[in-house]
Protein backbone atom coordinates (compact mmCIF):
# COMPACT_ATOMS: atom_id res chain seq x y z
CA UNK A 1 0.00 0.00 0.00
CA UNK A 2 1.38 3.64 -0.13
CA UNK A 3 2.68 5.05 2.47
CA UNK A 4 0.54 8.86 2.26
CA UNK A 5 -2.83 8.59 0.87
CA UNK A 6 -4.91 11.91 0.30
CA UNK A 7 -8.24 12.48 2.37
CA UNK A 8 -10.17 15.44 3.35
CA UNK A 9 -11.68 16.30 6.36
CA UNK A 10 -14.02 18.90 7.37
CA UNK A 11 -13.42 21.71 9.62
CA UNK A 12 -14.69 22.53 12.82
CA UNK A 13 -16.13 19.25 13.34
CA UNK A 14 -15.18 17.71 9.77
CA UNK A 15 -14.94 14.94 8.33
CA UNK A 16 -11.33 13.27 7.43
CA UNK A 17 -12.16 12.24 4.06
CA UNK A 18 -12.66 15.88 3.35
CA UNK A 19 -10.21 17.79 4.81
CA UNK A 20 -7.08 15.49 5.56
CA UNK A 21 -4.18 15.08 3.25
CA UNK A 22 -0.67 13.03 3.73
CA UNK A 23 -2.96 10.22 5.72
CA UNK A 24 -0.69 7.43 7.33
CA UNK A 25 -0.95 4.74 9.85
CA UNK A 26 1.90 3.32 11.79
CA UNK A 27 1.39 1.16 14.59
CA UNK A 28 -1.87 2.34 15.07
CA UNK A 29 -1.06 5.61 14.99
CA UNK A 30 -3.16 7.93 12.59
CA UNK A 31 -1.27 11.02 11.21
CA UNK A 32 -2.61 13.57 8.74
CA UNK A 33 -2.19 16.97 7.83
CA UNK A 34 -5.85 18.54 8.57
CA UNK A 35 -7.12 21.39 7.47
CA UNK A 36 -7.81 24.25 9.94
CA UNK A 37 -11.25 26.22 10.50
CA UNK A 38 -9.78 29.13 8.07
CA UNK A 39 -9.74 26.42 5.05
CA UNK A 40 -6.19 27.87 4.38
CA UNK A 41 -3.78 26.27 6.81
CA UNK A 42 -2.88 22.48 7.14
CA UNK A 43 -1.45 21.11 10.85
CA UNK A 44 -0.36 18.07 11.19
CA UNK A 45 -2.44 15.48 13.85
CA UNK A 46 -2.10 12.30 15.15
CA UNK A 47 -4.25 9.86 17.37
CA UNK A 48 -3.90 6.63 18.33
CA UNK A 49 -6.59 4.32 16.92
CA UNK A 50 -5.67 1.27 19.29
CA UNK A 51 -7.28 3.11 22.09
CA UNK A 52 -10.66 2.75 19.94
CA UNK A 53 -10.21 -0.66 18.17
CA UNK A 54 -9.67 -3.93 19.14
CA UNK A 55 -10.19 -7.41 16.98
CA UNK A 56 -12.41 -9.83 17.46
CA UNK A 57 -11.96 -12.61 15.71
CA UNK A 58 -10.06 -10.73 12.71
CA UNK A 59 -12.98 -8.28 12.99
CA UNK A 60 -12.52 -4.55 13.69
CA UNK A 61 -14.47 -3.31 16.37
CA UNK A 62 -15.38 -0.20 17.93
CA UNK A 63 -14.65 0.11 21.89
CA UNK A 64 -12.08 -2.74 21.69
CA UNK A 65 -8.65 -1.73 22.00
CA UNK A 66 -4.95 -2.92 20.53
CA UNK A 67 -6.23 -3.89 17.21
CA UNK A 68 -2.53 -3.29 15.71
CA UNK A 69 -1.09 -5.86 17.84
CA UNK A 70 -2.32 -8.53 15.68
CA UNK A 71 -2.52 -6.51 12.14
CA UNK A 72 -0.45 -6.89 9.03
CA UNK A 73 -0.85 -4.68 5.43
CA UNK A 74 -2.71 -1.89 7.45
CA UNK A 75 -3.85 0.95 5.09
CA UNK A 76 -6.36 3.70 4.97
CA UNK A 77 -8.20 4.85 1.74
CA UNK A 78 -11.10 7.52 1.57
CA UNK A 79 -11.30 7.10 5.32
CA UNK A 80 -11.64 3.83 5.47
CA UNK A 81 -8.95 1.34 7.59
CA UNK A 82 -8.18 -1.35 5.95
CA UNK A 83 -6.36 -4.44 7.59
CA UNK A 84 -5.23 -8.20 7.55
CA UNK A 85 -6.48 -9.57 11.31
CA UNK A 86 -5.40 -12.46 13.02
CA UNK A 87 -8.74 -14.97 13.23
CA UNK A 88 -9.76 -17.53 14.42
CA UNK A 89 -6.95 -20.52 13.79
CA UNK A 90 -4.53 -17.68 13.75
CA UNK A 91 -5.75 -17.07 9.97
CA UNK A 92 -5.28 -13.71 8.75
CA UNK A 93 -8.87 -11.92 7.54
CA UNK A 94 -9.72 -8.90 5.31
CA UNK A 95 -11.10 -6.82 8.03
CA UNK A 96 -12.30 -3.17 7.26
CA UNK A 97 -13.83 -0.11 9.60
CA UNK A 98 -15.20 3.86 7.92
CA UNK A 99 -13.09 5.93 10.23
CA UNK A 100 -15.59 8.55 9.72
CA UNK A 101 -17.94 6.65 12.42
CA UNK A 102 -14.84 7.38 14.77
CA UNK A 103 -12.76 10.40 13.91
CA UNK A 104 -13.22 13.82 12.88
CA UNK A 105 -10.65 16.96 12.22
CA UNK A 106 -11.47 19.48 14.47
CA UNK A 107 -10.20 22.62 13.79
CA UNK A 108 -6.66 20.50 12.80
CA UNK A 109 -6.60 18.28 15.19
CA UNK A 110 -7.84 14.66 15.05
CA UNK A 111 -10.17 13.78 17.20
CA UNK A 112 -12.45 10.87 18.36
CA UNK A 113 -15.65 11.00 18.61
CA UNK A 114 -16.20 8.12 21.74
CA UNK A 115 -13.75 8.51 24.67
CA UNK A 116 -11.18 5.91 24.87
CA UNK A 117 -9.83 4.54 28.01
């Protein structure tokens, strides 16, 4: 996969596929350069997505937590994470989750929209 994929987020409370460009994931850490409220200047962000998502039986799921720990050929395109999960037999499953359920660019900074532990 490539290593920066473009995505936009809104601003304020916007959406990443809309306002985000340079999007990568490394050890599930998110990092972007978001677009600010002005719609002129780009920061860059990051946020941890293990905090949010955890597998369950090479599933992504929302409130779980780790989900990198067991994750090979992570990538992100048009907001959406995209991952090989270690299943059940320690198989490794497509697994896929719309990041746009769980983060949003607010005002340049990425931001979740559940609270993590």
């Amino acid at each position: 996969m490539r290593p920066y994929i473009n995505i936009i987020c809104e601003t304020s409370t916007m959406s990443i596929s809309t306002t985000c460009r340079k999007v990568i994931i490394n050890k599930g850490i998110l990092s972007a350069e978001c677009q600010k409220a002005d719609k002129k200047t780009y920061v860059t962000s990051s946020i941890s997505l293990d905090a949010f998502l955890g597998n369950v039986d090479g599933k992504l799921v929302l409130g779980g937590k780790n989900f990198s720990q067991a994750a090979q050929e992570v990538g992100i395109i048009d907001g959406v994470l995209y991952a090989k999960l270690k299943g059940p037999g320690n198989k490794f499953l497509d697994a896929k989750f719309d990041l746009q359920k769980l983060i949003i660019n607010n005002d340049g900074i990425l931001t979740a929209t559940v609270a993590g532990e």
